[in-house]
Protein backbone atom coordinates (compact mmCIF):
# COMPACT_ATOMS: atom_id res chain seq x y z
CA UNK A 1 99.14 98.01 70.70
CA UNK A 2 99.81 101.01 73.00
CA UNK A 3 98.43 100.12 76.12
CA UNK A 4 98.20 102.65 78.89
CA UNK A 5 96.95 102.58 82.60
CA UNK A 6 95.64 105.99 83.75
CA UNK A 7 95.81 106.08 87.72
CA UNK A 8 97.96 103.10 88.42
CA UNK A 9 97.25 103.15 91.99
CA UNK A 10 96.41 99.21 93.77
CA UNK A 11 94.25 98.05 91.35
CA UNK A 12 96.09 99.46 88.18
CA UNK A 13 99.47 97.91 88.84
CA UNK A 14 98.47 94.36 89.95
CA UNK A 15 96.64 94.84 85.98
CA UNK A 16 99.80 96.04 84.63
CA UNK A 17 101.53 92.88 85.95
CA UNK A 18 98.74 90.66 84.51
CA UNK A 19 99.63 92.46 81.15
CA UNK A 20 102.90 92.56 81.63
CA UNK A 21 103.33 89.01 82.54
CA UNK A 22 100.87 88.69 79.16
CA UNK A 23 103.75 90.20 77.14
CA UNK A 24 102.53 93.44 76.60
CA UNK A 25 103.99 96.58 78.16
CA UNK A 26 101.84 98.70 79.39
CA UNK A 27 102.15 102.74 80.26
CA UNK A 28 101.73 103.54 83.48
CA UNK A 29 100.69 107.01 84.85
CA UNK A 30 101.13 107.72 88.62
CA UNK A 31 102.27 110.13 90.86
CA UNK A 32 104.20 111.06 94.46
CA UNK A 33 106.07 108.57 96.10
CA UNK A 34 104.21 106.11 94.14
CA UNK A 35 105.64 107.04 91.05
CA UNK A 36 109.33 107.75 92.42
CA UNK A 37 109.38 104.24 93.31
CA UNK A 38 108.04 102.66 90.23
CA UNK A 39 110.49 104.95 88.39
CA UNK A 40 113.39 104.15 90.96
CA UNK A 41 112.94 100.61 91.75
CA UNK A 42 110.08 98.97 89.17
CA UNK A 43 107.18 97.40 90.86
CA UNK A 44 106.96 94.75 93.53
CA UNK A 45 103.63 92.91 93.82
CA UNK A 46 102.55 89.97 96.02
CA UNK A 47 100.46 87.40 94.63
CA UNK A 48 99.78 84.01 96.34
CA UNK A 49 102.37 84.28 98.95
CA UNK A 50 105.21 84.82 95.97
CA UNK A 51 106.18 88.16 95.48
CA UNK A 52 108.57 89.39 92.00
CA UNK A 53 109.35 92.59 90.47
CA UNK A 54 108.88 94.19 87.23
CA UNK A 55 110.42 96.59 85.51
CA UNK A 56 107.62 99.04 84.32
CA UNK A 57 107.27 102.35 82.16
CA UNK A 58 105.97 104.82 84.66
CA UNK A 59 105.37 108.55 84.13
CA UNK A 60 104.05 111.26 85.65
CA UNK A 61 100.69 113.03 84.87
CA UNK A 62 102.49 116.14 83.15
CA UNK A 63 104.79 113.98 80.65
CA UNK A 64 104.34 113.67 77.27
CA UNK A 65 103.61 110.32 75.80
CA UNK A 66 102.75 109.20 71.97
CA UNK A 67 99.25 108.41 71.50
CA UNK A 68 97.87 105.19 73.00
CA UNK A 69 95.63 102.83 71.69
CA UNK A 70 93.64 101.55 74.82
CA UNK A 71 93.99 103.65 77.73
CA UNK A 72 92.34 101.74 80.63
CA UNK A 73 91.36 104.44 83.31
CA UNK A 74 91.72 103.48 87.29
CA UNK A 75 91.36 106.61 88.91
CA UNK A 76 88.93 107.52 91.53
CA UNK A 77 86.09 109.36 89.52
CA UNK A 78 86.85 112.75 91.28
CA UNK A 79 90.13 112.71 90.02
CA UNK A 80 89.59 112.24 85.98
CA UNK A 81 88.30 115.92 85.48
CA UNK A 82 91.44 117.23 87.10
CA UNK A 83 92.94 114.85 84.42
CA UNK A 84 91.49 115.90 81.24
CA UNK A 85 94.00 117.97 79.90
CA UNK A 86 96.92 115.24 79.85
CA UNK A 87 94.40 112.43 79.22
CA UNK A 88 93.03 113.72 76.22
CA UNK A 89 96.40 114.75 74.78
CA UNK A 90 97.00 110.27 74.89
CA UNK A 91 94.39 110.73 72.50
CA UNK A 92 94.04 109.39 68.28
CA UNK A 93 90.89 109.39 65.98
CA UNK A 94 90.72 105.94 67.50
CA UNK A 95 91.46 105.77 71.25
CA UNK A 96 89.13 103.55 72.85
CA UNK A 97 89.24 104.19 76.89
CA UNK A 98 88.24 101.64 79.38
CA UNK A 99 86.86 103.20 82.46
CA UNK A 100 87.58 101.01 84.94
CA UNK A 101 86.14 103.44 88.20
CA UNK A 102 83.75 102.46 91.00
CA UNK A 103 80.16 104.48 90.73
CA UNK A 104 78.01 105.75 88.89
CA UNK A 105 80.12 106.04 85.45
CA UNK A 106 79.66 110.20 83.71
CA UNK A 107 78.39 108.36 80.54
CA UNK A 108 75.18 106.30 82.37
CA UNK A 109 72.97 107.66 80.13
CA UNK A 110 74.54 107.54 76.70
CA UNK A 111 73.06 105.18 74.85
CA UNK A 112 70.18 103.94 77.63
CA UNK A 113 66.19 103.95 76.49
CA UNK A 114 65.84 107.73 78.11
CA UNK A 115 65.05 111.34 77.47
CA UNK A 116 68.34 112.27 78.80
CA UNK A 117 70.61 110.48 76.25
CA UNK A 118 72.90 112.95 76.08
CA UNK A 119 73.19 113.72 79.80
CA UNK A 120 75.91 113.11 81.72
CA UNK A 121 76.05 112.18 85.47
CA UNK A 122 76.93 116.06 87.01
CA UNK A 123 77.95 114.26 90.56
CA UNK A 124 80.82 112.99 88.28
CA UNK A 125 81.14 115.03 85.91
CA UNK A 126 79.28 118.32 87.21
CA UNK A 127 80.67 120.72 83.98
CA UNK A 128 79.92 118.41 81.41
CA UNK A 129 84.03 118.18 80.74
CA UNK A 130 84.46 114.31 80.49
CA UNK A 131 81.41 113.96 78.21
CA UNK A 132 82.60 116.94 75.83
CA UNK A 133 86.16 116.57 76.17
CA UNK A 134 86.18 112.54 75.47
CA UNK A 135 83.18 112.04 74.19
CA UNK A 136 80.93 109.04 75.48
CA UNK A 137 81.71 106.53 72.17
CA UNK A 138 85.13 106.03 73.20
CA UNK A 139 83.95 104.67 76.66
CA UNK A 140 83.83 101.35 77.35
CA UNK A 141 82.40 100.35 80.53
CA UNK A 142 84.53 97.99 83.28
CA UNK A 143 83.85 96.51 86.37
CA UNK A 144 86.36 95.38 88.35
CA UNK A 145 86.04 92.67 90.83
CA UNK A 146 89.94 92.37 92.38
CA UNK A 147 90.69 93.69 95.57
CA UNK A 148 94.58 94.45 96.13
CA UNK A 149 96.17 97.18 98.63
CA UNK A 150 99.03 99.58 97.70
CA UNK A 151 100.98 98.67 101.06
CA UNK A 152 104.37 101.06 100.21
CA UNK A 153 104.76 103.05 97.27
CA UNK A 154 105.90 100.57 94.49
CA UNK A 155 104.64 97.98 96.32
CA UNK A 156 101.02 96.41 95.66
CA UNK A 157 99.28 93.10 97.51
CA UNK A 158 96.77 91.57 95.35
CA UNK A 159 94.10 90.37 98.17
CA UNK A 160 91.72 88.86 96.16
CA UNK A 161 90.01 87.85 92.75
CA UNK A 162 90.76 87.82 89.17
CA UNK A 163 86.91 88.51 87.73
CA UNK A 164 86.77 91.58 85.17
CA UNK A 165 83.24 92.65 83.08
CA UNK A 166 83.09 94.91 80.33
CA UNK A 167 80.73 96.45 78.07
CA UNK A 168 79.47 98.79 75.88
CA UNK A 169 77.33 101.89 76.92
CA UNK A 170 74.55 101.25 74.29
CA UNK A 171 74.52 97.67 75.04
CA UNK A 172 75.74 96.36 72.03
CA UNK A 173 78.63 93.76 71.19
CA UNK A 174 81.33 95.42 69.36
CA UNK A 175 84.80 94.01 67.92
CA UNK A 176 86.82 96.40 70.36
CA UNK A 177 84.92 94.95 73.73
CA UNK A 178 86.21 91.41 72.24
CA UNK A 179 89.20 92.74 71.35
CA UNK A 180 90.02 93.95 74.81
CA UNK A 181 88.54 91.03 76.81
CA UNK A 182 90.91 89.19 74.58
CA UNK A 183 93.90 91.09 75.77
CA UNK A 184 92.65 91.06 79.69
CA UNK A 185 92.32 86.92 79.28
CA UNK A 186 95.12 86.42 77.87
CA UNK A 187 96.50 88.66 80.97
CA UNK A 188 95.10 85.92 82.91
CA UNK A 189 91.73 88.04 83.74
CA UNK A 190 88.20 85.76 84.26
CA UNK A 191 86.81 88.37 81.32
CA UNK A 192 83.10 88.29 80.22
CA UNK A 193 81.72 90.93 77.70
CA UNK A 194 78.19 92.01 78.54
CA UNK A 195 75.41 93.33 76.98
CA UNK A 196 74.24 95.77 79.10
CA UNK A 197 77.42 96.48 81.87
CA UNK A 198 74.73 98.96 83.82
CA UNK A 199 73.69 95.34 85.66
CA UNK A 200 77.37 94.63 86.51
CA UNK A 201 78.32 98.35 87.64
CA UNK A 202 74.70 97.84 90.24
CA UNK A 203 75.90 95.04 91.40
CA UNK A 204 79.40 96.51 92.22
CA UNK A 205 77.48 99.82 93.48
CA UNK A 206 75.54 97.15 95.50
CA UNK A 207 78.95 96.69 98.07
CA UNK A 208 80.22 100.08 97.17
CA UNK A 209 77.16 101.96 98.83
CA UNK A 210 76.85 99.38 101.56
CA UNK A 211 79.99 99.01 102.59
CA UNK A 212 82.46 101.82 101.56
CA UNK A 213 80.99 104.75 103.93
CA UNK A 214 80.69 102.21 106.82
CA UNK A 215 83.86 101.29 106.78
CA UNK A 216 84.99 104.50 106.68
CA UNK A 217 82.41 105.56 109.40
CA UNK A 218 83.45 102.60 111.36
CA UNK A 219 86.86 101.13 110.35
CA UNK A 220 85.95 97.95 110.24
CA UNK A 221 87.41 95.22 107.61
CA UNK A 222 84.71 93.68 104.80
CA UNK A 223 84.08 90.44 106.80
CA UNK A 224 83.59 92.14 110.06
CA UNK A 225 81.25 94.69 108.51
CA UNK A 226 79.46 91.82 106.67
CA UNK A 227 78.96 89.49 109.42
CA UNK A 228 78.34 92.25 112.76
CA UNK A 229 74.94 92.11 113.16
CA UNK A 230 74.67 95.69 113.41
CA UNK A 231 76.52 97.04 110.28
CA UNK A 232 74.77 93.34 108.67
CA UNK A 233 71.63 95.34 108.92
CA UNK A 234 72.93 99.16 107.74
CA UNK A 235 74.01 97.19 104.60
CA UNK A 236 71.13 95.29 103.97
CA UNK A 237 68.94 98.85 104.01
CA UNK A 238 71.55 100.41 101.88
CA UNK A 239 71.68 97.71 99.33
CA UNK A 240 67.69 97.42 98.98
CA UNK A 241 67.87 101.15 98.33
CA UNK A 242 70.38 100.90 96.19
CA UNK A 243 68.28 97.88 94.16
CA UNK A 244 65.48 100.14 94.13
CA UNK A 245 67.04 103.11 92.19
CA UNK A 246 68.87 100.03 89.51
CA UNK A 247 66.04 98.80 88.55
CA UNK A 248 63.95 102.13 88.01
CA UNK A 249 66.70 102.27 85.43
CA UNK A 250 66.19 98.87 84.20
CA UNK A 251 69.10 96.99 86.36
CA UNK A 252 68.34 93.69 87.24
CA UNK A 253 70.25 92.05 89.97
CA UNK A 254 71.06 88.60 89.50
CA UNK A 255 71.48 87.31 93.09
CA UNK A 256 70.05 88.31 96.39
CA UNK A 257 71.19 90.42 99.10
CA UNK A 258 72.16 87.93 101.59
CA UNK A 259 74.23 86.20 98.69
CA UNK A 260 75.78 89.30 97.71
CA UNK A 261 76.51 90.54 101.50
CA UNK A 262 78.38 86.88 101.93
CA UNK A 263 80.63 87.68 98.86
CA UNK A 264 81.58 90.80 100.62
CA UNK A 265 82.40 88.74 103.88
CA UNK A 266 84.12 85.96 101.55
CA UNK A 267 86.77 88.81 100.57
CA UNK A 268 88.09 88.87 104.26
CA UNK A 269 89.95 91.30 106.22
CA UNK A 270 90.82 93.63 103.34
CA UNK A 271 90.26 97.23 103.41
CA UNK A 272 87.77 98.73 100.88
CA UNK A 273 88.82 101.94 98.87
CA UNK A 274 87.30 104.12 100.29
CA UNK A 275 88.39 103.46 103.84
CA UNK A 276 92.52 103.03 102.15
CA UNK A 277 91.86 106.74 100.92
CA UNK A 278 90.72 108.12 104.09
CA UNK A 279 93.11 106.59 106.52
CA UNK A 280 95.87 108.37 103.52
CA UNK A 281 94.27 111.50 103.83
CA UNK A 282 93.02 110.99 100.38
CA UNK A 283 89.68 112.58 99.28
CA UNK A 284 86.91 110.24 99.23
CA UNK A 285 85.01 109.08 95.86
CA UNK A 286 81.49 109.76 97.69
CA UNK A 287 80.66 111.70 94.51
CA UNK A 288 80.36 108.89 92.37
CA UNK A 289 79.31 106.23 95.10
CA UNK A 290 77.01 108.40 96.98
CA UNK A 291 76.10 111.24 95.36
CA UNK A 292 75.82 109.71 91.67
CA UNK A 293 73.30 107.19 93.14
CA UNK A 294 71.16 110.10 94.87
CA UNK A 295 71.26 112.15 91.92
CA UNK A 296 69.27 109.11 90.13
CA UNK A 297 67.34 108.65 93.05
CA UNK A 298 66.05 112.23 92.52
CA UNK A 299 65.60 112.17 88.74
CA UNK A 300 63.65 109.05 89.49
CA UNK A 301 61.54 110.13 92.92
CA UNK A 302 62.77 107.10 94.67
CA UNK A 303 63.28 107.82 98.25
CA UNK A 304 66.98 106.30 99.93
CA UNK A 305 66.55 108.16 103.56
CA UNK A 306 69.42 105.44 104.48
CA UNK A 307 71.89 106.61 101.81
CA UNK A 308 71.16 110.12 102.28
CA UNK A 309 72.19 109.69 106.32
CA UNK A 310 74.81 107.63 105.32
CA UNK A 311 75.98 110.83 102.77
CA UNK A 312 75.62 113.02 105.87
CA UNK A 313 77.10 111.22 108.49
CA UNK A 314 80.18 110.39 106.22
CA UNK A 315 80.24 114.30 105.40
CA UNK A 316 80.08 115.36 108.95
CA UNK A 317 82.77 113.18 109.78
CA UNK A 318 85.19 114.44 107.38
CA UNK A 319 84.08 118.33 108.01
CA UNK A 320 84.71 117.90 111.70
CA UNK A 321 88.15 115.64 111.33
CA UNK A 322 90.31 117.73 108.35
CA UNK A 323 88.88 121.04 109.03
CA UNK A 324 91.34 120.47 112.18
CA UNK A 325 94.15 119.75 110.32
């Protein structure tokens, strides 16, 4: 099988590792330093306190590849429009792609009990591109649980976690969701398949709304942000916002805030995402975090005044800090 990873930033590489280590050899697209160094020196990723190197295939986002079988997607969701045209020439009759990005996914309608169907999700995908371009039945949604930090280019520290869900959009079981939570086991991944992934991705948005922008805002590590008082309450606000919009759409949330705010403060000091893009001078994926979970807050009148001043504070700061650059 021709297995590619699309964005192998952190989170991609300590996957391809898994795989490779699985015996498969994954396709890895990168870029910048990053890519230089996987090219020049393979990658280097710590695990456990042991650290070893692999020898991957790495290319850049302009090469040309043969088609790939499963390409599993770990780009921020701002950057897979910008993508399209190389992404979709990875492309057969039967490419299944495994969209493995934090948010509120483009396809979140396809398939769900709703007038809008055939709607996609224009925070993330404002031009309807990704939806006519690659077509929501190839999707397969993915949430990943792992938290790892690209520390040098070439270089990634897994921090924490081995749990991965997927699923299909129309919350069905299909051969090629078992067929890929085969290969991610195998790659020594704690794989379920569910039913309906829309619970798991709420659950993830859960921490993502809560405690992305804050850390941003603030700097602070998960378990600081967790346990502070302060920022404790800021997240507990967010996340019952956050539960309000899910289960408009039918999410149901499986544990309660306080357990899911210690699970954030279990990770430790790690850096989310969001708060390793900005202190790159990355852009942010508040359109998928943030402004996809607004977006269904209005097409569902549920207020989220918290989220909304979280949006603006986190846009403010940015405005203000890079437009002096």
């Amino acid at each position: 099988m021709n297995i590619c990873i699309y964005g192998a930033g952190a989170i991609g590489c300590w996957l391809a590792a898994h795989l490779h280590g699985a015996g498969y050899t994954p396709n890895l697209i990168a870029r910048g330093n990053h890519l230089n160094a996987l090219k020049r020196q393979g990658l280097r990723v710590i695990e456990a306190d042991e650290e070893r190197l692999i020898q991957v295939n790495a290319f850049g986002d302009q090469d040309t590849l043969a088609a790939q079988d499963l390409i599993i997607v770990t780009l921020k969701a701002h950057s897979i429009t910008p993508a399209l045209d190389h992404l979709t020439s990875l492309l057969h009759e039967n490419t299944t792609i495994l969209f493995a990005v934090n948010g509120v996914p483009w396809w979140f309608f396809f398939g769900l009990d709703s007038a809008r169907t055939e709607q996609p999700i224009h925070s993330v995908d404002p031009d309807g591109r990704i939806w006519n371009d690659i077509g929501p039945q190839r999707a397969v949604g993915c949430v990943l649980y792992p938290a790892a930090e690209l520390v040098a280019p070439g270089v990634v520290k897994h921090v924490s976690g081995n749990r991965i869900s997927i699923g299909e959009p129309k919350a069905n079981m299909t051969d090629r969701t078992e067929k890929i939570s085969a290969i991610l086991t195998k790659a020594g991944c704690r794989t379920s398949v569910r039913r309906d992934i829309r619970n798991e991705i709420w659950i993830k948005l859960w921490g993502n709304v809560a405690f992305n922008p804050l850390s941003v805002l603030t700097g602070a590590t998960l378990d600081r942000l967790a346990t502070d008082p302060g920022t404790q309450f800021v997240a507990t606000r967010l996340m019952e916002e956050t539960q309000a919009i899910g289960e408009y759409y039918g999410a149901r949330f499986g544990m309660t805030i306080p357990k899911r705010i210690q699970g954030a403060a279990s990770v430790g000091p790690h850096k989310t995402s969001m708060l390793q893009d900005y202190l790159q001078g990355k852009p942010l994926e508040t359109n998928a975090v943030l402004d996809g979970v607004l977006e269904l807050a209005s097409l569902a009148n549920v207020d989220a005044p918290t989220i909304r001043m979280m949006q603006a504070m986190l846009q403010m700061k940015l405005q203000t800090e890079r437009s002096k650059n």
